[in-house]
C-alpha atoms as a PDB file:
ATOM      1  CA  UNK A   1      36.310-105.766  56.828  1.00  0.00           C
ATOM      2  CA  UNK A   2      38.149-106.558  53.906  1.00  0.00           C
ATOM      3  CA  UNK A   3      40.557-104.391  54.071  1.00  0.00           C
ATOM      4  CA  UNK A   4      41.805-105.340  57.675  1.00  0.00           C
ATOM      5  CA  UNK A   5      44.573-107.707  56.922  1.00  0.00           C
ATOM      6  CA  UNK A   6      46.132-105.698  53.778  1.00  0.00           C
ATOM      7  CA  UNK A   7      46.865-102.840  56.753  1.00  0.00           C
ATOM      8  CA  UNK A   8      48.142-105.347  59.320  1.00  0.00           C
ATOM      9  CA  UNK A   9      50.560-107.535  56.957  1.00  0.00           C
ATOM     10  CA  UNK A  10      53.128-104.667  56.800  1.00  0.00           C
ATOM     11  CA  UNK A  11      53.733-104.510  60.280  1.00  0.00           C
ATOM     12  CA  UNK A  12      53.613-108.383  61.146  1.00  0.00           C
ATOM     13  CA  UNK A  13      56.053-108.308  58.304  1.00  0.00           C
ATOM     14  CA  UNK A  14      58.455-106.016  59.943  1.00  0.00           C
ATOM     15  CA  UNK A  15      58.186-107.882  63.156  1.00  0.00           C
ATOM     16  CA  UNK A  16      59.047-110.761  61.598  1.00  0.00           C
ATOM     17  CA  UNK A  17      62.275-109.182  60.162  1.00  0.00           C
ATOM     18  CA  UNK A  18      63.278-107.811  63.335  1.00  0.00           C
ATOM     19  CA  UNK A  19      63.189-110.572  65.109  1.00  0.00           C
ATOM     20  CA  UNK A  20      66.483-112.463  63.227  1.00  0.00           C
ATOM     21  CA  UNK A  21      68.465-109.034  64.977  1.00  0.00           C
ATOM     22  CA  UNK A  22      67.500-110.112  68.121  1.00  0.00           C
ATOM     23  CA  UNK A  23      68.882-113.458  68.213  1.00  0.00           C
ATOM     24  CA  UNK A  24      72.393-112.051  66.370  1.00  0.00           C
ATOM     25  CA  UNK A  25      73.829-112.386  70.061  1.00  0.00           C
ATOM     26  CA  UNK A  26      73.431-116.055  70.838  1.00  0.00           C
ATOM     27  CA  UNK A  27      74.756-116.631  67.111  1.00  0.00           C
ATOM     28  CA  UNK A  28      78.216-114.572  67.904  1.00  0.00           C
ATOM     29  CA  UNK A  29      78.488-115.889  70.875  1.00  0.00           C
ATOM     30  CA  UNK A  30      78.441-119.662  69.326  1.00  0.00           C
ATOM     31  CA  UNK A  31      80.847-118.798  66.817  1.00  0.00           C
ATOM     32  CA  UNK A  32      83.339-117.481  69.568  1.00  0.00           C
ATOM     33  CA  UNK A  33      82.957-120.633  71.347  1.00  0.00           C
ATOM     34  CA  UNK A  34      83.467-122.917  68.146  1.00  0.00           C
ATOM     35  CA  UNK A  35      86.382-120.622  66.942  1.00  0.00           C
ATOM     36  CA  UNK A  36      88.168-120.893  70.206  1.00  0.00           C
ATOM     37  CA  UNK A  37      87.106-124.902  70.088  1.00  0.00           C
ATOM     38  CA  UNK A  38      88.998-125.324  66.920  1.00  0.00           C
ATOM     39  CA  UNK A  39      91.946-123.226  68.026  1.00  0.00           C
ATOM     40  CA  UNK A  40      92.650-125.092  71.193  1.00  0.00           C
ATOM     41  CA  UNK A  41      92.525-128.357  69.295  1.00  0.00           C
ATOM     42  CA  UNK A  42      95.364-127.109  66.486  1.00  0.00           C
ATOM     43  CA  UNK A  43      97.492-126.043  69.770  1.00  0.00           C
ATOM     44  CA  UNK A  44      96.932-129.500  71.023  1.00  0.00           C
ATOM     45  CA  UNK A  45      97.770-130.926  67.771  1.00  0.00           C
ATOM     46  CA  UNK A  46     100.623-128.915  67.471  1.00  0.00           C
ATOM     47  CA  UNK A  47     101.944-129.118  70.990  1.00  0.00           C
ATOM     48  CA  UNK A  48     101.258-133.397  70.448  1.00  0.00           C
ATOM     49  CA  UNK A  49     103.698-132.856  67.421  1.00  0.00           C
ATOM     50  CA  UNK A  50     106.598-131.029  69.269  1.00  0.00           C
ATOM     51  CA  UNK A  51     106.505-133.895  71.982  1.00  0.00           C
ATOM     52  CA  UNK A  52     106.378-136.408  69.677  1.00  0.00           C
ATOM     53  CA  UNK A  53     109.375-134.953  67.138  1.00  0.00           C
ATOM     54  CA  UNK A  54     111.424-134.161  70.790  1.00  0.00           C
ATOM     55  CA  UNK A  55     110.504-137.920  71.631  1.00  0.00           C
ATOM     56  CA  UNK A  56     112.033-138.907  68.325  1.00  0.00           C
ATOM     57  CA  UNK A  57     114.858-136.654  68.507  1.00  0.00           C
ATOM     58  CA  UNK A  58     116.090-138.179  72.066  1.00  0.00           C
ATOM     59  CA  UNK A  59     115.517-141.566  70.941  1.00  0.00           C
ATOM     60  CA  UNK A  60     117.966-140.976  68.191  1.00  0.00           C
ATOM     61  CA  UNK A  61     120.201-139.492  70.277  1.00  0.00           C
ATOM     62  CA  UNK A  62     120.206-142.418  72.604  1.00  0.00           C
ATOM     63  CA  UNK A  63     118.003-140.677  75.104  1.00  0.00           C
ATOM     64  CA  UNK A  64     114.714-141.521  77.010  1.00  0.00           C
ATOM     65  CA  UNK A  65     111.703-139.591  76.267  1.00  0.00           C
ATOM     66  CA  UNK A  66     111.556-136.732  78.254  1.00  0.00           C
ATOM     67  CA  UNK A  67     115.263-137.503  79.549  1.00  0.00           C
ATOM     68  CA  UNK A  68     117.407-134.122  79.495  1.00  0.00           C
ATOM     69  CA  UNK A  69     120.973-134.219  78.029  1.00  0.00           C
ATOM     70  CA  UNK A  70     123.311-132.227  80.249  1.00  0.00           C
ATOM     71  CA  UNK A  71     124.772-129.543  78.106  1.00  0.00           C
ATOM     72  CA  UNK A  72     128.201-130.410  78.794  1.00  0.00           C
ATOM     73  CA  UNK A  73     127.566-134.194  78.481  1.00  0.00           C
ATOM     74  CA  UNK A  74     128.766-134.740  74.612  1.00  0.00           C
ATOM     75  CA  UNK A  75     132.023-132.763  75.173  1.00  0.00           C
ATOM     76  CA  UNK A  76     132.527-135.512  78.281  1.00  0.00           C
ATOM     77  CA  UNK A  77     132.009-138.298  76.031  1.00  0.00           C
ATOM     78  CA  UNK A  78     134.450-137.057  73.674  1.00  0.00           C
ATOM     79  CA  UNK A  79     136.793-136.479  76.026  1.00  0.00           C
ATOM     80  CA  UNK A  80     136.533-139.546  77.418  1.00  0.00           C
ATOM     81  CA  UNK A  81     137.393-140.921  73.955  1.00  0.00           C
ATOM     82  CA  UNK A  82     140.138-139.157  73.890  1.00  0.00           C
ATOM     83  CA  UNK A  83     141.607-139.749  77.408  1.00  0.00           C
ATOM     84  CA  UNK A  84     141.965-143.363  75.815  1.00  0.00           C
ATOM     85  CA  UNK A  85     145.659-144.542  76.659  1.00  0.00           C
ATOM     86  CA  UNK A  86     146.665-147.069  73.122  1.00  0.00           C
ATOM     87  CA  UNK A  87     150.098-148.496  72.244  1.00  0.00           C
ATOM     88  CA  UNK A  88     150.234-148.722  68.448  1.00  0.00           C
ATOM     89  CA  UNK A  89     152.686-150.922  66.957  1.00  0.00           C
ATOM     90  CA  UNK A  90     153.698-151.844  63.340  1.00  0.00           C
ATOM     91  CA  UNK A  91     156.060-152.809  60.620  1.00  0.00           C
ATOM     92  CA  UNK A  92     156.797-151.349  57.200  1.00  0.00           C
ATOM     93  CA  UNK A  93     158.599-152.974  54.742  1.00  0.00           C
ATOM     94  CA  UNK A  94     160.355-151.036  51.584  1.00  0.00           C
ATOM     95  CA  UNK A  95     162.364-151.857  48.384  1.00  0.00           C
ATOM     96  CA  UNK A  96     164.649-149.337  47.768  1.00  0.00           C
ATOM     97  CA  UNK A  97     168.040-148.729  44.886  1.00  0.00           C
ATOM     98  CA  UNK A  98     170.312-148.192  47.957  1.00  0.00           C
ATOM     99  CA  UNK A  99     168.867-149.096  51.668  1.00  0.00           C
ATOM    100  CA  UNK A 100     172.154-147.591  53.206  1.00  0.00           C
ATOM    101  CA  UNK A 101     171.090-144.287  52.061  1.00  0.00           C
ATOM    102  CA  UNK A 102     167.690-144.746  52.028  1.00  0.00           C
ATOM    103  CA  UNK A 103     168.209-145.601  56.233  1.00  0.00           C
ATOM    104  CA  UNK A 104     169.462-142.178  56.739  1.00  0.00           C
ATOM    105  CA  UNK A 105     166.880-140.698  54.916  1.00  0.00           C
ATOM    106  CA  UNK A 106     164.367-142.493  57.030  1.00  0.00           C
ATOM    107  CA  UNK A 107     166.316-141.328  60.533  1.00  0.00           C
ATOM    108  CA  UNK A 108     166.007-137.687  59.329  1.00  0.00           C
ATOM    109  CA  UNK A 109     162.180-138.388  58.791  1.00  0.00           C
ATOM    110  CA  UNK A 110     161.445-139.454  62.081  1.00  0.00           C
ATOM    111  CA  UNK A 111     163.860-137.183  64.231  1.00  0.00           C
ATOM    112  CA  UNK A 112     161.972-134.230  62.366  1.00  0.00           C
ATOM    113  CA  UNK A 113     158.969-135.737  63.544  1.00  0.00           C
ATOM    114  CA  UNK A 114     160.029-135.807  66.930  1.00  0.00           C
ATOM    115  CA  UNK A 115     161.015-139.074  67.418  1.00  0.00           C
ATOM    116  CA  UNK A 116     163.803-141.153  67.650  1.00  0.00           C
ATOM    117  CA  UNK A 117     165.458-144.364  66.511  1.00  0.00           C
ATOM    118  CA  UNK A 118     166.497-147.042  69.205  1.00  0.00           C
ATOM    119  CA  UNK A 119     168.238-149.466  66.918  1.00  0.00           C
ATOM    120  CA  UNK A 120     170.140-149.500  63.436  1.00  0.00           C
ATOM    121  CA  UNK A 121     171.323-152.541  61.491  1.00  0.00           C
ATOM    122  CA  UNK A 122     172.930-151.763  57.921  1.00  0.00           C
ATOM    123  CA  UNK A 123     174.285-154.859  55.964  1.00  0.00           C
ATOM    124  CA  UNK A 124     176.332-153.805  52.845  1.00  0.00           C
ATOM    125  CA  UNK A 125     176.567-155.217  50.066  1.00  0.00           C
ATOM    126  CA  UNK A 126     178.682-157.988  49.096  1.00  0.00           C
ATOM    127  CA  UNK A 127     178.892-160.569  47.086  1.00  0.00           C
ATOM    128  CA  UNK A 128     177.414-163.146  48.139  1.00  0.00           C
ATOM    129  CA  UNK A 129     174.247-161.245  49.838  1.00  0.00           C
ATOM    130  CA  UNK A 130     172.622-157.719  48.452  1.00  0.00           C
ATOM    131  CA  UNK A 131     172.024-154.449  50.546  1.00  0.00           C
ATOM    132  CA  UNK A 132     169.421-154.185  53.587  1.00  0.00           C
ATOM    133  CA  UNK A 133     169.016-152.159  56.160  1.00  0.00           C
ATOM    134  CA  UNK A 134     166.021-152.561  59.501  1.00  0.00           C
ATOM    135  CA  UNK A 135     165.336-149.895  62.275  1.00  0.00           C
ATOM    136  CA  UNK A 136     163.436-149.782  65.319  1.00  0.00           C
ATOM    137  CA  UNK A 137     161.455-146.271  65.081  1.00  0.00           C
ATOM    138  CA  UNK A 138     159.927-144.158  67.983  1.00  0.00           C
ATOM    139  CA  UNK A 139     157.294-142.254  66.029  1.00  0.00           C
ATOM    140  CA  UNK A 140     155.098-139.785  68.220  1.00  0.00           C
ATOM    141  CA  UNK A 141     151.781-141.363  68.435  1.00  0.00           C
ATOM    142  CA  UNK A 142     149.701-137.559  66.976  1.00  0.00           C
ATOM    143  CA  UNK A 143     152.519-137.672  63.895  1.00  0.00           C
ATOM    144  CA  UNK A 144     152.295-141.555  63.055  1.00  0.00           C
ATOM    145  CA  UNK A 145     150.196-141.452  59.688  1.00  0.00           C
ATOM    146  CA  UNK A 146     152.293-138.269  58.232  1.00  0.00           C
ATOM    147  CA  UNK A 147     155.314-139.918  58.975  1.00  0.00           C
ATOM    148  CA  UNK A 148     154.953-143.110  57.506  1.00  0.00           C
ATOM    149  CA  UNK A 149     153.329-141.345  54.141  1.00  0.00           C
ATOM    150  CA  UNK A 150     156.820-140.427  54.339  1.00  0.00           C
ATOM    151  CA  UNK A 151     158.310-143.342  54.716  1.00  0.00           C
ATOM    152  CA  UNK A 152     156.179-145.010  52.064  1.00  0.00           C
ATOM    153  CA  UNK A 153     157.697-142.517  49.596  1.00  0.00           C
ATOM    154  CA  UNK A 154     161.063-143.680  49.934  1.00  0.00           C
ATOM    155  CA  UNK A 155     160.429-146.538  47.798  1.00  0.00           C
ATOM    156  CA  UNK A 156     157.822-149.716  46.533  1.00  0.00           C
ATOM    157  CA  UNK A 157     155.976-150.330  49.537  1.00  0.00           C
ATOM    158  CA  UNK A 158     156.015-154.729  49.894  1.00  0.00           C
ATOM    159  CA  UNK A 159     153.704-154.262  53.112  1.00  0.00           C
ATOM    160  CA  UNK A 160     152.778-152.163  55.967  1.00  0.00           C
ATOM    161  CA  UNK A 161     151.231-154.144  59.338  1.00  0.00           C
ATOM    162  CA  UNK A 162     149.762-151.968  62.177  1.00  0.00           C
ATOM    163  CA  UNK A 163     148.546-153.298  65.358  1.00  0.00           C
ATOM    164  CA  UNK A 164     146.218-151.126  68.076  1.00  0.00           C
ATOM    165  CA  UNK A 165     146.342-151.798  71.971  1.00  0.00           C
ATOM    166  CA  UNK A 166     143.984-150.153  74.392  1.00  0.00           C
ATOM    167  CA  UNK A 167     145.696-149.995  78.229  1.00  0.00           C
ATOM    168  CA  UNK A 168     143.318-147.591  79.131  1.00  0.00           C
ATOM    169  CA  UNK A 169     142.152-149.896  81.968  1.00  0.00           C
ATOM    170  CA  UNK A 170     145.913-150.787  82.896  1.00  0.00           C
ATOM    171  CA  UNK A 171     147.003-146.853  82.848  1.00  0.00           C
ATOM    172  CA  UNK A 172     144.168-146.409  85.371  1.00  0.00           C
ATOM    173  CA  UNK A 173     144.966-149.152  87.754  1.00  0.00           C
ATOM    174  CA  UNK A 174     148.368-147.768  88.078  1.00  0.00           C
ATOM    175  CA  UNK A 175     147.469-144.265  88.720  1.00  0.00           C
ATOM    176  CA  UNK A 176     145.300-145.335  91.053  1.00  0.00           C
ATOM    177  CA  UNK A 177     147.712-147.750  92.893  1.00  0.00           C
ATOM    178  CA  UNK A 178     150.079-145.175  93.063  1.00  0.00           C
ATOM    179  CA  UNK A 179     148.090-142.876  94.906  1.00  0.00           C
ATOM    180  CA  UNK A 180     147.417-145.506  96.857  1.00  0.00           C
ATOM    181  CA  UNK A 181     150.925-145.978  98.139  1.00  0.00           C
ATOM    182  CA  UNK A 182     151.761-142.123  98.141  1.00  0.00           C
ATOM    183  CA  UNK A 183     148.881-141.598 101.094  1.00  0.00           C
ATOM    184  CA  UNK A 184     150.304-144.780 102.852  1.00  0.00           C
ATOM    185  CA  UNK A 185     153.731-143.653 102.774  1.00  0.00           C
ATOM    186  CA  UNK A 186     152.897-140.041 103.581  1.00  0.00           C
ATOM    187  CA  UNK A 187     151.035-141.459 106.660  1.00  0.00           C
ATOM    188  CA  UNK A 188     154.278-143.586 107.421  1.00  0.00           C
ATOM    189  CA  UNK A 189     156.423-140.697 107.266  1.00  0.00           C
ATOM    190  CA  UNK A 190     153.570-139.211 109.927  1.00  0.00           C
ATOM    191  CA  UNK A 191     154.364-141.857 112.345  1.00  0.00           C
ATOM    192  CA  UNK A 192     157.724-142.038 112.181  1.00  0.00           C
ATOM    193  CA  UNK A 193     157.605-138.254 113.482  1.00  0.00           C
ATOM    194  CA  UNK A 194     155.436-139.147 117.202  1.00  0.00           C
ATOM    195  CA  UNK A 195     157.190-142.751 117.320  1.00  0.00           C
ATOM    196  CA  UNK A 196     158.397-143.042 120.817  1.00  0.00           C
ATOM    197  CA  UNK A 197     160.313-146.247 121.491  1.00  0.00           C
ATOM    198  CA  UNK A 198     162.909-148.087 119.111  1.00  0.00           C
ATOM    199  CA  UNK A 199     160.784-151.083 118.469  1.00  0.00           C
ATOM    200  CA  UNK A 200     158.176-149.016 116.841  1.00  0.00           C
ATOM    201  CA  UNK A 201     160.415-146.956 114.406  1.00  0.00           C
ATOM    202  CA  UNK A 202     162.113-150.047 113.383  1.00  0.00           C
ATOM    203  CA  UNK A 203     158.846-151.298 112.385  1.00  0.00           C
ATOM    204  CA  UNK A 204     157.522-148.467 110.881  1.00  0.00           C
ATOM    205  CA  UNK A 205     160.891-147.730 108.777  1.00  0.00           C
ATOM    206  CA  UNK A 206     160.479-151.539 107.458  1.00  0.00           C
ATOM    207  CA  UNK A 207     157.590-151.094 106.307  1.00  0.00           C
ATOM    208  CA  UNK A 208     158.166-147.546 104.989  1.00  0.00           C
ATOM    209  CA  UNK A 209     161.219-149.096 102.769  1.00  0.00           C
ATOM    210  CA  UNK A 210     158.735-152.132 101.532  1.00  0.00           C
ATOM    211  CA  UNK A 211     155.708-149.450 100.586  1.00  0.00           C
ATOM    212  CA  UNK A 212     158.921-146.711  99.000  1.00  0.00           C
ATOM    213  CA  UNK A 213     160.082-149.510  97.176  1.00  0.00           C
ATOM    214  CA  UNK A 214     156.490-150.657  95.697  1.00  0.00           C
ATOM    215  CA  UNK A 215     155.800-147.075  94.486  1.00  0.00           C
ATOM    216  CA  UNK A 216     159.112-146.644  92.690  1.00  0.00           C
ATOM    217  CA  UNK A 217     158.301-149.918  90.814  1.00  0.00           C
ATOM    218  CA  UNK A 218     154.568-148.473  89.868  1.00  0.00           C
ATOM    219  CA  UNK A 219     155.812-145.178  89.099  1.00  0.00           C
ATOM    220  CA  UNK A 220     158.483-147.423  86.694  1.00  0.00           C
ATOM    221  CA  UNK A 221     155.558-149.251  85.224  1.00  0.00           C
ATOM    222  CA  UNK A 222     153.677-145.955  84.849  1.00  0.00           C
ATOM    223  CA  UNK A 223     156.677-143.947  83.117  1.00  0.00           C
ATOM    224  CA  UNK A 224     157.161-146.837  80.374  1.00  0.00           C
ATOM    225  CA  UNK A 225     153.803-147.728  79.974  1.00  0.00           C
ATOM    226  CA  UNK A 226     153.409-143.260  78.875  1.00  0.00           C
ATOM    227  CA  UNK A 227     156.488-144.034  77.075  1.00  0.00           C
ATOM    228  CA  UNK A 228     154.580-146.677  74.499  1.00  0.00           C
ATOM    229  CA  UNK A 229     151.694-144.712  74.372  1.00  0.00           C
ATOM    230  CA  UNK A 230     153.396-141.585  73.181  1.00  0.00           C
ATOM    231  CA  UNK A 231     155.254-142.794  70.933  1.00  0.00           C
ATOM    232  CA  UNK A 232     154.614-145.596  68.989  1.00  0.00           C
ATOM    233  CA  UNK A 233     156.826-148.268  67.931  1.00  0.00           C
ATOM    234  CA  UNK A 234     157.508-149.029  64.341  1.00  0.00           C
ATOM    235  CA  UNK A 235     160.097-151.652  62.543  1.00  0.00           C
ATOM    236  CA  UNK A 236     161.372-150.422  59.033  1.00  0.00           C
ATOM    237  CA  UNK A 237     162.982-152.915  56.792  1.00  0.00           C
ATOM    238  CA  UNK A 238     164.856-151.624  53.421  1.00  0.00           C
ATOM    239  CA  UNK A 239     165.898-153.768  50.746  1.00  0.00           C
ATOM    240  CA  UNK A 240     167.529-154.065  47.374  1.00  0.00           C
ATOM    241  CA  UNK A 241     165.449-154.096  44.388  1.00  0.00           C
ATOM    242  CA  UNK A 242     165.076-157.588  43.486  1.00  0.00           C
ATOM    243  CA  UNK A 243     165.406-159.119  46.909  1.00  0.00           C
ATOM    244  CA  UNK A 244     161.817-158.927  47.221  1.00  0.00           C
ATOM    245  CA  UNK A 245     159.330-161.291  45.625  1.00  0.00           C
ATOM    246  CA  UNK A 246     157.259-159.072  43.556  1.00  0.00           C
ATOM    247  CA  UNK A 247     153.020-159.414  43.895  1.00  0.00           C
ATOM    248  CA  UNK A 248     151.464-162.293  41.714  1.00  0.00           C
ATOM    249  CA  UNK A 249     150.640-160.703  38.173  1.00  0.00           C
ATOM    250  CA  UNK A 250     147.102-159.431  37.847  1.00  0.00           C
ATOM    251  CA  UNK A 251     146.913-159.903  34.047  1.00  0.00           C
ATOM    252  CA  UNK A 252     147.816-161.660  30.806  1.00  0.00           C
ATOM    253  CA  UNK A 253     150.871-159.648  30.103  1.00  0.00           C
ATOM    254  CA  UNK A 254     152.272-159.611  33.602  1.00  0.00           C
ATOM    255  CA  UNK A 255     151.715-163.226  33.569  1.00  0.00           C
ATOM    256  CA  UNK A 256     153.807-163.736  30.676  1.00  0.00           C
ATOM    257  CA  UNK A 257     156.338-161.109  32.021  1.00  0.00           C
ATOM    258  CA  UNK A 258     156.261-163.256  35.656  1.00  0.00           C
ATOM    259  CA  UNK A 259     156.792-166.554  33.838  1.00  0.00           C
ATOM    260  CA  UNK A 260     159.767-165.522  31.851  1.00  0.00           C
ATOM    261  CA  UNK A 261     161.517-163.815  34.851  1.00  0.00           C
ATOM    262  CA  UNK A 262     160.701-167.314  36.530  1.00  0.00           C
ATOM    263  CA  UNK A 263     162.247-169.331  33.773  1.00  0.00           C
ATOM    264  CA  UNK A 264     165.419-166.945  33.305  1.00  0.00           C
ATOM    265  CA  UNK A 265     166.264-167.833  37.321  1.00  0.00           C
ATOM    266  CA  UNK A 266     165.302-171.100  37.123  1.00  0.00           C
ATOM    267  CA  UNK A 267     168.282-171.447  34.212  1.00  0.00           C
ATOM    268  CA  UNK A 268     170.598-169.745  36.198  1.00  0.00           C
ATOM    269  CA  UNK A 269     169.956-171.967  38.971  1.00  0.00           C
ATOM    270  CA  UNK A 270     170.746-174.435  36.854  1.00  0.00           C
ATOM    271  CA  UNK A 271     173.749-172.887  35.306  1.00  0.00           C
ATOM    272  CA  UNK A 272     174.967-172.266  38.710  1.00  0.00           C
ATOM    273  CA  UNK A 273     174.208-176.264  40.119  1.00  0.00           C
ATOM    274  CA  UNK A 274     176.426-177.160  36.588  1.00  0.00           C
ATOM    275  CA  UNK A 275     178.979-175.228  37.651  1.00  0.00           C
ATOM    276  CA  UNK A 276     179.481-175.697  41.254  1.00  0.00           C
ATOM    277  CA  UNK A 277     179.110-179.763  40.334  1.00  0.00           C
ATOM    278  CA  UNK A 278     181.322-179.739  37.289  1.00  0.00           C
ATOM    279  CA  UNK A 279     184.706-179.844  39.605  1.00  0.00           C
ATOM    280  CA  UNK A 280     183.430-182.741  41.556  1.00  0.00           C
ATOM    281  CA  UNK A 281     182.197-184.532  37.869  1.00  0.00           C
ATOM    282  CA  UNK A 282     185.993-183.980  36.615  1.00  0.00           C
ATOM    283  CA  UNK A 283     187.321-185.956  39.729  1.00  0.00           C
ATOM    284  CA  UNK A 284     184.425-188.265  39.542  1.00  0.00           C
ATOM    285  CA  UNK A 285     185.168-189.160  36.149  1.00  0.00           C
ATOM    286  CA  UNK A 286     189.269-189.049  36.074  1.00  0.00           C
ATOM    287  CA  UNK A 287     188.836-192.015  39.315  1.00  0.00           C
ATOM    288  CA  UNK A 288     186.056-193.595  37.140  1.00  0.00           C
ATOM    289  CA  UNK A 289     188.826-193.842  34.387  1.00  0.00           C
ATOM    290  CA  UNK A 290     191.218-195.047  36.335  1.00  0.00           C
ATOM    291  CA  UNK A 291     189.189-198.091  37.737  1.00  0.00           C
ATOM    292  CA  UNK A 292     188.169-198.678  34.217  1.00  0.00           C
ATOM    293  CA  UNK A 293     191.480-199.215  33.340  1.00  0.00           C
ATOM    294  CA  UNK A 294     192.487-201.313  35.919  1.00  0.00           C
ATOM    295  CA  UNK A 295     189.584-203.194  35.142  1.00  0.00           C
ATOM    296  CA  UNK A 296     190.000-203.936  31.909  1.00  0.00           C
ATOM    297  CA  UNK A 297     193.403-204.519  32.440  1.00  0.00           C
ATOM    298  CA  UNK A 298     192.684-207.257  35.292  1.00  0.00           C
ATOM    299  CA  UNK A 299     190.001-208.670  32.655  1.00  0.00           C
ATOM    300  CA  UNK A 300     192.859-209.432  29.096  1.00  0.00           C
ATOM    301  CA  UNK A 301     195.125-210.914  31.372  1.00  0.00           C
ATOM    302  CA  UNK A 302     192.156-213.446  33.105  1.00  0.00           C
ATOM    303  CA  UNK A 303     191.547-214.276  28.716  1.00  0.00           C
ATOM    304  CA  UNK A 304     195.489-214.789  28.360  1.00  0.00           C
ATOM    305  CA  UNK A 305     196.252-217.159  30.435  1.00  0.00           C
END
């Protein structure tokens, strides 16, 4: 009897050990479902990620979340931009050694440019005034910066003064008036063909001259409104050295330099006041003799007598 449960021990022993095997199923089967658990939570994660870095992207791109961008919709905006209709005008001043030659120099520049000058003034030198010279320049509006580089090198720049104007909005209110009054006058012209008594062609040619008329004065408009835009308008004015008030000195040296120059014209302002007054001091003073004389002479004959 003592010896029954050292027999039966091994093989409740190996039914215990065999019974872990059994259950390996359900374990796998756990695993698979937590493995596929934590998967589909990173995709989430991830896919949350891409929608929120797309969100961020559209927002800086001035977009709504979720909001598509046409492909073709940048390349309109620039365009846009660049269908922009501006009339730039300016003025340059230079100091030059000889603004006579200098102004030929500077109608070269711009006719190589493809532009044009529409007025000249040149005012020699003389005596009593020094050398200038002042254009009106028709620059084309795509060559305007490389051109006046080139003017600037000419000589000492004194000051250069550019002014923008956007007639975008103008340009397209003319277009669109003059379409306007092409369809009415085409559909003049139309009933001036099936007219059938006097009265009504009178009327309708009338008013066919008013509208003609009206459209030539748009398309006018329109022609020299292209005309500034194109090309933009630019005053150059050349001058002697010296004519021109140089800058206010920036230093110690320049200052002294500044005040000298200032005291050497201020003498020969001076010099020049003596001069031109010294004529009118000689008469002044022969009359002043004279009176004095008469005076004194008036005065020993009052004591003689």
């Amino acid at each position: 009897m003592s010896h029954t449960p050292e027999t039966a021990s091994p093989a409740t022993s190996s039914t215990d050990r065999a019974r872990p095997r059994r259950r390996s199923p359900r374990l796998g089967l756990a695993a698979g479902v937590i493995l596929a658990a934590v998967l589909l939570a990173g995709c989430t994660s991830s896919g949350s990620d891409s929608l929120s870095a797309q969100s961020a992207e559209s927002m800086d791109a001035g977009t709504a979340p979720g909001q598509l961008v046409a492909p073709g919709e940048a390349a309109a905006g620039d365009a846009a931009s660049a269908d922009r209709s501006v009339i730039t005008t300016g003025s340059v001043s230079v100091t030059v050694e000889d603004p006579i030659g200098s102004a030929e120099a500077a109608v070269t520049i711009v006719e190589e440019a493809g532009g044009r000058v529409d007025s000249r003034t040149e005012n020699p030198k003389t005596e009593n005034q020094a050398a200038s010279a002042n254009l009106s320049l028709r620059i084309p509006a795509g060559d305007l910066d490389r051109t006046l580089d080139e003017l600037r090198a000419l000589g000492t720049v004194n000051y250069v003064s550019l002014n923008a104007s956007d007639v975008t909005q103008q340009s397209q209110d003319l277009d669109a008036r003059i379409t306007a009054l092409s369809t009415s006058v085409d559909r003049l012209l139309a009933l001036m063909t099936q007219a059938t008594s006097t009265t009504d062609l009178v009327a309708i040619e009338g008013e066919l001259s008013t509208r003609q008329a009206e459209l030539e004065s748009m398309r006018s408009q329109r022609d020299y409104l292209s005309d500034q835009v194109e090309y933009s308008t630019v005053s150059l004015e050349l001058y002697s050295t010296g004519t021109v008030a140089p800058g206010a000195p920036d230093n110690f040296w320049t200052g002294i330099v500044a005040g000298w120059d200032t005291l050497v014209v201020a003498l020969g302002g001076l010099l020049v006041g003596i001069g031109f007054a010294l004529p009118w001091l000689a008469i002044l003073a022969v009359f002043g003799g004279i009176v004095f004389l008469i005076v004194r002479l008036f005065t020993r004959k009052g004591k003689a007598t």
